[in-house]
Protein backbone atom coordinates (compact mmCIF):
# COMPACT_ATOMS: atom_id res chain seq x y z
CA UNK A 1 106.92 155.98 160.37
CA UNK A 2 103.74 154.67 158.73
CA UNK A 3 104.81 156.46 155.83
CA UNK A 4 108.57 155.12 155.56
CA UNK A 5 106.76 151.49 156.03
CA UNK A 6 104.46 152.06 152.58
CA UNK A 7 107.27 153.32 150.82
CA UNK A 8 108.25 149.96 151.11
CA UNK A 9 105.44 147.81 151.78
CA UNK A 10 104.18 149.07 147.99
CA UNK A 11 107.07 147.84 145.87
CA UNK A 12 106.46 144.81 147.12
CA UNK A 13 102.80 144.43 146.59
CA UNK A 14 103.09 145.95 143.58
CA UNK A 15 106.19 143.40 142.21
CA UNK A 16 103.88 139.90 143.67
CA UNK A 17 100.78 141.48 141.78
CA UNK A 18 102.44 141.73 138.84
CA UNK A 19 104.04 138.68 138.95
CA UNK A 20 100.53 136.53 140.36
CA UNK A 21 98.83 138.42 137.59
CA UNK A 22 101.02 137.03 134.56
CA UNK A 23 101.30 133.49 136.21
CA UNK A 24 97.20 133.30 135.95
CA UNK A 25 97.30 134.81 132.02
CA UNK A 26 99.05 131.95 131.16
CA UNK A 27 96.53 129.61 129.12
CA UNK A 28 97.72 126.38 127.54
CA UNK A 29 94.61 125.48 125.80
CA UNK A 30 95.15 122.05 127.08
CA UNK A 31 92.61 118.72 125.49
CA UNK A 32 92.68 115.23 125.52
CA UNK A 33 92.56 113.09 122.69
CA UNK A 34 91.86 109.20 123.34
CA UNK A 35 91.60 107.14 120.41
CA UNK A 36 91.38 103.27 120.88
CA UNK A 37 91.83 103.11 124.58
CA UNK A 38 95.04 105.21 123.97
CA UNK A 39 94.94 109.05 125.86
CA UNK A 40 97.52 111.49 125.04
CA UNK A 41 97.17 114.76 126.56
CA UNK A 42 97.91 118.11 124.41
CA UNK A 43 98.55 121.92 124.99
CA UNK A 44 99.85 124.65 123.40
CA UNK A 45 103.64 125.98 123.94
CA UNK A 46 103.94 128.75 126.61
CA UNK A 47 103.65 132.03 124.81
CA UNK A 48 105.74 134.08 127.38
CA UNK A 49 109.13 134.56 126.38
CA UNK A 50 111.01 132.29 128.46
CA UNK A 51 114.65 131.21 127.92
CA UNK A 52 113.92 127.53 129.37
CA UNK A 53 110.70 126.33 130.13
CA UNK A 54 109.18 122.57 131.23
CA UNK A 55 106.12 120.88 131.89
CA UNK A 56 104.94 118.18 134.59
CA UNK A 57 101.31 117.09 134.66
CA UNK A 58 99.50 115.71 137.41
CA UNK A 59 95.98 113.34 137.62
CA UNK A 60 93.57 113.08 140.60
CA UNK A 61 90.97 110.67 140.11
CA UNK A 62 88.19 109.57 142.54
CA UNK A 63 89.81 107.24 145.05
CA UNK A 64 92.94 110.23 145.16
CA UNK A 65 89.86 112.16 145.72
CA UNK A 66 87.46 110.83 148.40
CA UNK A 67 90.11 108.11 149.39
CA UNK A 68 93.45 110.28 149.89
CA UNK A 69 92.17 113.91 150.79
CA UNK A 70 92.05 114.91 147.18
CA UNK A 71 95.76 114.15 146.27
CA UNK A 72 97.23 114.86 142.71
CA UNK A 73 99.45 111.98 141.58
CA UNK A 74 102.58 112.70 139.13
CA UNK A 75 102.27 110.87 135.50
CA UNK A 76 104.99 109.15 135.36
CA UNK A 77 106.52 110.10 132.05
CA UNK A 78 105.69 113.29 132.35
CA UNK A 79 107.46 115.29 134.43
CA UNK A 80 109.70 118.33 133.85
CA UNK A 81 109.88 117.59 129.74
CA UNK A 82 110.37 119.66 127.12
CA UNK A 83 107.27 118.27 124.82
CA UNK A 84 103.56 119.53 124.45
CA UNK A 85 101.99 116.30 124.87
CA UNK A 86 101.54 113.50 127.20
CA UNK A 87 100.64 110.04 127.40
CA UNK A 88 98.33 109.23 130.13
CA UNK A 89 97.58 105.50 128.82
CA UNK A 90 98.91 103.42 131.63
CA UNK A 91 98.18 106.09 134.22
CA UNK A 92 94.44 106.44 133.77
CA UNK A 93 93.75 102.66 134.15
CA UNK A 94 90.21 102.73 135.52
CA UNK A 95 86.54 104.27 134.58
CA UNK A 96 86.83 107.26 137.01
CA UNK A 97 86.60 110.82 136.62
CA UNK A 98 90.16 112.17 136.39
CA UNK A 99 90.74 115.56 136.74
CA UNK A 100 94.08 116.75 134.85
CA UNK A 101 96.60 119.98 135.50
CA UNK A 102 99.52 121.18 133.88
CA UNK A 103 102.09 122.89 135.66
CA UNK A 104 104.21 125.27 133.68
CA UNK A 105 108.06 126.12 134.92
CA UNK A 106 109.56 129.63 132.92
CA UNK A 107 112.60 130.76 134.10
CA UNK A 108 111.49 129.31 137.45
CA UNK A 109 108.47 130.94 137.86
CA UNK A 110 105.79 128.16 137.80
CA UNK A 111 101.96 128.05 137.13
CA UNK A 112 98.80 125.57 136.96
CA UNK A 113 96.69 125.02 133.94
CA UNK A 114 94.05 122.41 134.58
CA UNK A 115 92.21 120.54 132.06
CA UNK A 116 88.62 122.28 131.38
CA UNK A 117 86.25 119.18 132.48
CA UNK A 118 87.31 116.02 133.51
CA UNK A 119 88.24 112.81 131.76
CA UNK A 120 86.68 109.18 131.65
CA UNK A 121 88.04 106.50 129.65
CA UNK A 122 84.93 105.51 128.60
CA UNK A 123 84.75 108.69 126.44
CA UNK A 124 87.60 106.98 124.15
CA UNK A 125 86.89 107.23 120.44
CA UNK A 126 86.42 103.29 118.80
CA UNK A 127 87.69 102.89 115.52
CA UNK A 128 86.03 99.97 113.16
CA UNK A 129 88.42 97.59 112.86
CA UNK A 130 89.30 96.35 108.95
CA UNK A 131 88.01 92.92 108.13
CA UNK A 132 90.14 91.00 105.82
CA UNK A 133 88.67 87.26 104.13
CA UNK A 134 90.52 85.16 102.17
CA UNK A 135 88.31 82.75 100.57
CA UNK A 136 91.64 81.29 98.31
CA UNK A 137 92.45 78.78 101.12
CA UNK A 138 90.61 76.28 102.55
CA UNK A 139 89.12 76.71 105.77
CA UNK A 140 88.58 80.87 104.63
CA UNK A 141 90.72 83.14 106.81
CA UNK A 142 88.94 86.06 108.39
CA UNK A 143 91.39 88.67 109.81
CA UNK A 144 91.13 92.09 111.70
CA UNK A 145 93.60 95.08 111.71
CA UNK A 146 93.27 97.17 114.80
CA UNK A 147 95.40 99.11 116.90
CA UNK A 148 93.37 98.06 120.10
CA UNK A 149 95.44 95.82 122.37
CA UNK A 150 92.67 94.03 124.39
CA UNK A 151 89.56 93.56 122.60
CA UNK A 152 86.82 90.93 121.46
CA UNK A 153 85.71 90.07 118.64
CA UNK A 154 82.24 88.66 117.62
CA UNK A 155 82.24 87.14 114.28
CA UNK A 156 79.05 86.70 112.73
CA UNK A 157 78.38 84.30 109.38
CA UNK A 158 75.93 83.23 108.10
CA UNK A 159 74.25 82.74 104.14
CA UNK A 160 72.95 85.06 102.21
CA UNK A 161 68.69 85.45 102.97
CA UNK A 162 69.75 83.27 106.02
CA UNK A 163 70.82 85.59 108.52
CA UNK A 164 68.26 84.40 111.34
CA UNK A 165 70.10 81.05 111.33
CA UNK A 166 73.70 82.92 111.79
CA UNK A 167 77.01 81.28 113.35
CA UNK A 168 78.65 83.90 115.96
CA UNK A 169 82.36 83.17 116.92
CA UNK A 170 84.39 84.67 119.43
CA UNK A 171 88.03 85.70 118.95
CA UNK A 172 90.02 87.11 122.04
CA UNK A 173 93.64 86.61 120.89
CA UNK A 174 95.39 88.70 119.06
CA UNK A 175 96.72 88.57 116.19
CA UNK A 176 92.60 88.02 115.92
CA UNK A 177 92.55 85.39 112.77
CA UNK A 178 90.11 83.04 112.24
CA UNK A 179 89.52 80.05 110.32
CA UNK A 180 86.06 78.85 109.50
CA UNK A 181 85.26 75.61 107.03
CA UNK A 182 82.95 77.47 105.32
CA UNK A 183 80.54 75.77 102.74
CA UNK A 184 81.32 76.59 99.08
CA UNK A 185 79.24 77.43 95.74
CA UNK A 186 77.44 79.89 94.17
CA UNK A 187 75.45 81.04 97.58
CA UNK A 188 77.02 84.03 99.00
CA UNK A 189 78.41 83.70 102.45
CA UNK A 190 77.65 87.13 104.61
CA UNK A 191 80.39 88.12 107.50
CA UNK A 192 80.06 91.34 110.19
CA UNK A 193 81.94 91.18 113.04
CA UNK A 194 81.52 93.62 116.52
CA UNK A 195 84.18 94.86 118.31
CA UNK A 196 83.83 94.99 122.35
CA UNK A 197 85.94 96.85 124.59
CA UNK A 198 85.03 95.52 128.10
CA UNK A 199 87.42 97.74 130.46
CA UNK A 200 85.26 100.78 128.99
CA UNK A 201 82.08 99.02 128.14
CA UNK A 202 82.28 100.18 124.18
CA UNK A 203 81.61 98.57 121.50
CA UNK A 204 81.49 99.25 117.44
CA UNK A 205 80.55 97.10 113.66
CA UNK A 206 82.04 96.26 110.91
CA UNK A 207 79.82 96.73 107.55
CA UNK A 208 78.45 93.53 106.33
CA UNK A 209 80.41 91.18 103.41
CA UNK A 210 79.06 88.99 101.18
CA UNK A 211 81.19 87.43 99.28
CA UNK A 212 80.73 83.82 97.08
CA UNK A 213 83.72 81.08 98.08
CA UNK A 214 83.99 79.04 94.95
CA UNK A 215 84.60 75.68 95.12
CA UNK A 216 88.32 74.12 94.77
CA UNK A 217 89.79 71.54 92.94
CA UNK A 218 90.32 68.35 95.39
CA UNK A 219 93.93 67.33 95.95
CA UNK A 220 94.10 64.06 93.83
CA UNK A 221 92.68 65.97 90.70
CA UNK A 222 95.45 67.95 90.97
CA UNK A 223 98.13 65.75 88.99
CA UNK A 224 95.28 64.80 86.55
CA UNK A 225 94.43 68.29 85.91
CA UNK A 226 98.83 69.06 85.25
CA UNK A 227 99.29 65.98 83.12
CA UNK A 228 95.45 66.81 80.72
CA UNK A 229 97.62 70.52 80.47
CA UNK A 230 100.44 68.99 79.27
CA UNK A 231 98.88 66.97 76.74
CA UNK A 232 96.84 69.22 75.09
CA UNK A 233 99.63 71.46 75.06
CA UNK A 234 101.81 69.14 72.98
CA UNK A 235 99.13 68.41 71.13
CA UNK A 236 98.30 72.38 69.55
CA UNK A 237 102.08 72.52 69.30
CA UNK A 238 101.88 69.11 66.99
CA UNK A 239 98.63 70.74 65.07
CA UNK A 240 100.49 74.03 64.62
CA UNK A 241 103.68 72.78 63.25
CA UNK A 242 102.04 70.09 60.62
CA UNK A 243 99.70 73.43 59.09
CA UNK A 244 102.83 75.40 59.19
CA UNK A 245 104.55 72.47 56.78
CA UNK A 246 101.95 71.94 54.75
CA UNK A 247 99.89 75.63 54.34
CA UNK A 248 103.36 77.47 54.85
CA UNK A 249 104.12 77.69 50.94
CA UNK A 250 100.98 78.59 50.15
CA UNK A 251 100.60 81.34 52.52
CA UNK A 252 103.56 82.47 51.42
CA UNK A 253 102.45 82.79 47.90
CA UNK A 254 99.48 84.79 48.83
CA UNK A 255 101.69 87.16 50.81
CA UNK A 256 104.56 87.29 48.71
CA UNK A 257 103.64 87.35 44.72
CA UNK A 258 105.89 87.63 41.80
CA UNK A 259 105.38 90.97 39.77
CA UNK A 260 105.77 90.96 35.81
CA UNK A 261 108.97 93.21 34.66
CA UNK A 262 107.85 96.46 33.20
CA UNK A 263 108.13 97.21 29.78
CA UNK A 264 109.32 100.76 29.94
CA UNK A 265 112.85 98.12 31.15
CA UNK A 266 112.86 96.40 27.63
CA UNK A 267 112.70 99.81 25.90
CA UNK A 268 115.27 101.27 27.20
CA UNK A 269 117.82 97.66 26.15
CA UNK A 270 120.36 98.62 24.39
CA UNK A 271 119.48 97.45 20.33
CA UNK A 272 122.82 96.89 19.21
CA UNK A 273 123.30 92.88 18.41
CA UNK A 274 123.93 91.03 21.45
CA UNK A 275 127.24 89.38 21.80
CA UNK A 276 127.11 84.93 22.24
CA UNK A 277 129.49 83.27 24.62
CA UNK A 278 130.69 79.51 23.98
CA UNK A 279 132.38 77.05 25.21
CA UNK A 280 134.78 77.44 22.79
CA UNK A 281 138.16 78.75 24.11
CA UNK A 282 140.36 81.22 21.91
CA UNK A 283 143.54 80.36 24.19
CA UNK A 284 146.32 78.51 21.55
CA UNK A 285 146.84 74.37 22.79
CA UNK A 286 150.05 73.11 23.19
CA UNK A 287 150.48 69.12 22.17
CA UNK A 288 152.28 67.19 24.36
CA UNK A 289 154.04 63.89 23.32
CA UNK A 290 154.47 60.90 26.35
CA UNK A 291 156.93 58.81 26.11
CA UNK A 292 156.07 55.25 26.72
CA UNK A 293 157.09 51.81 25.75
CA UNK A 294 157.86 50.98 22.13
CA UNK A 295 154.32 49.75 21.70
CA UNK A 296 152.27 52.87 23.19
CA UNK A 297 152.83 56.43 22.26
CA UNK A 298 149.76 58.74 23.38
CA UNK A 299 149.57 62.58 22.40
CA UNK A 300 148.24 64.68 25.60
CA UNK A 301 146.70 68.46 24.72
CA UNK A 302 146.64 70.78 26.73
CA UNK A 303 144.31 73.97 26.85
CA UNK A 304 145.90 76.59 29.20
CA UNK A 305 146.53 75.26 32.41
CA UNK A 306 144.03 72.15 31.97
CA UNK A 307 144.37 68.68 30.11
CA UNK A 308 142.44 68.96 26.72
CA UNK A 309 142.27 65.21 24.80
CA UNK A 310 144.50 62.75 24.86
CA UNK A 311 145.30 60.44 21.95
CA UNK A 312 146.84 56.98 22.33
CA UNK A 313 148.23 54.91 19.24
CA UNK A 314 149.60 51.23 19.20
């Protein structure tokens, strides 16, 4: 009887050993990446040839720990999708310890793959933000580009050589402009600004910028400066035009001079004798007698088609 029950006691065994084995050779090589306060959780696609698989992930951080008898929480977002990645933002809110598994669904066989060490949010990555002035304006416009949603900024200014006697100003809004009346001339004005996260206690600096604010022309000059533009404007158009009139011809003399005709073009003229044109007409003129009173008769000639002399007698 003993034997009949291994026969098939050991098909068994041997079919949830096989199948416990492959569930633990699953690795998903999962990290997390926080950049900026913002955590996204990565892994690597299941390897095993599965014809649908899922993920759900799951965070337990110190209060699920010591507080609820070590229970994992589902991310929100995350559950049963199709993706690699995970964002874990909103979920790990607080500077705990969170530990982080993955659980992995082929076919309906599922699996755990937990996060190597455990994550903090203080261990997010700051980047510098970009510092932007605009000394065109008046006040100067100092401007940060960051993708960090709640931050504060400590803007520092001062004058070149005069750093000891700096102004620091604190921006908390976002879009994070500011607008200082700075003074302007030839001194350089300096500008470095820190970045403080307080939810993870992190901080990070701009480089320093010196940069000279040059002085602008005062609103009532304005109209005097437009109108002294327009007049001396007129006035090189006037200058221009008169030297045109007067050193025109000459300049075109200089540019443009007559050449003599060659000779080798009298040589070659014909030699026979040339023939003269006059004004005298070889067409035959017809007289023409008017008939007027008894005391007048004038003779009219013509020559071709127009009126010759005409010769009156009494």
């Amino acid at each position: 009887m003993s034997s009949g029950l291994n026969k098939i006691l050991f098909p068994l065994l041997l079919y949830f050993t096989i199948n416990y084995s492959r569930s633990l050779s699953i690795t998903l090589n999962a990290s997390m990446h926080s950049v900026n306060m913002k955590h996204i959780l990565k892994w690597s696609l299941l390897q095993a040839s599965c014809s649908m698989a899922n993920y759900s992930v799951q965070f337990q951080g110190e209060y699920e720990l010591y507080n609820l008898n070590a229970t994992w929480v589902d991310a929100y977002d995350c559950q049963e999708i199709i993706e690699n990645w995970c964002d874990l933002t909103h979920d790990l809110a607080s500077n705990s310890d969170y530990s982080i598994r993955i659980e992995t669904n082929c076919d309906g066989q599922k699996s755990w793959a937990q996060l190597p060490a455990t994550f903090n949010r203080k261990d997010t990555v700051l980047l510098v933000p970009k510092m932007i002035i605009n000394v065109e304006g008046d006040p100067v416009q100092v401007g940060f580009s960051t993708t960090l949603s709640d931050v504060t900024v400590n803007l520092k200014v001062w004058q070149e050589g005069d750093e000891q006697n700096a102004l620091i100003y604190v921006i908390r809004d976002y879009p994070y402009n500011f607008s200082i009346a700075a003074q302007r001339g030839k001194e350089k004005m300096c500008f470095k600004a820190e970045a403080l996260v307080e939810a993870a206690n992190k901080s990070c600096s701009t480089d320093t910028q010196c940069v000279i604010i040059p002085k602008q022309i005062p609103d009532f000059m304005r109209p005097l400066m437009m109108g002294i533009s327009v007049v001396i404007a007129v006035t090189v158009a006037f200058i221009l035009g008169w030297l045109a009139k007067h050193f025109g011809p000459k300049i075109k003399q200089t540019f443009c001079q007559r050449e003599t005709i060659p000779n080798v073009l009298f040589d070659d003229w014909p030699t026979r004798t040339p023939i003269l044109f006059t004004d005298v007409s070889l067409e035959p003129t017809d007289p023409l007698l008017l008939l007027l009173p008894a005391e007048h008769q004038c003779t009219v000639e013509f020559r071709g088609n127009q009126l010759n002399e005409v010769e009156c007698r009494t």
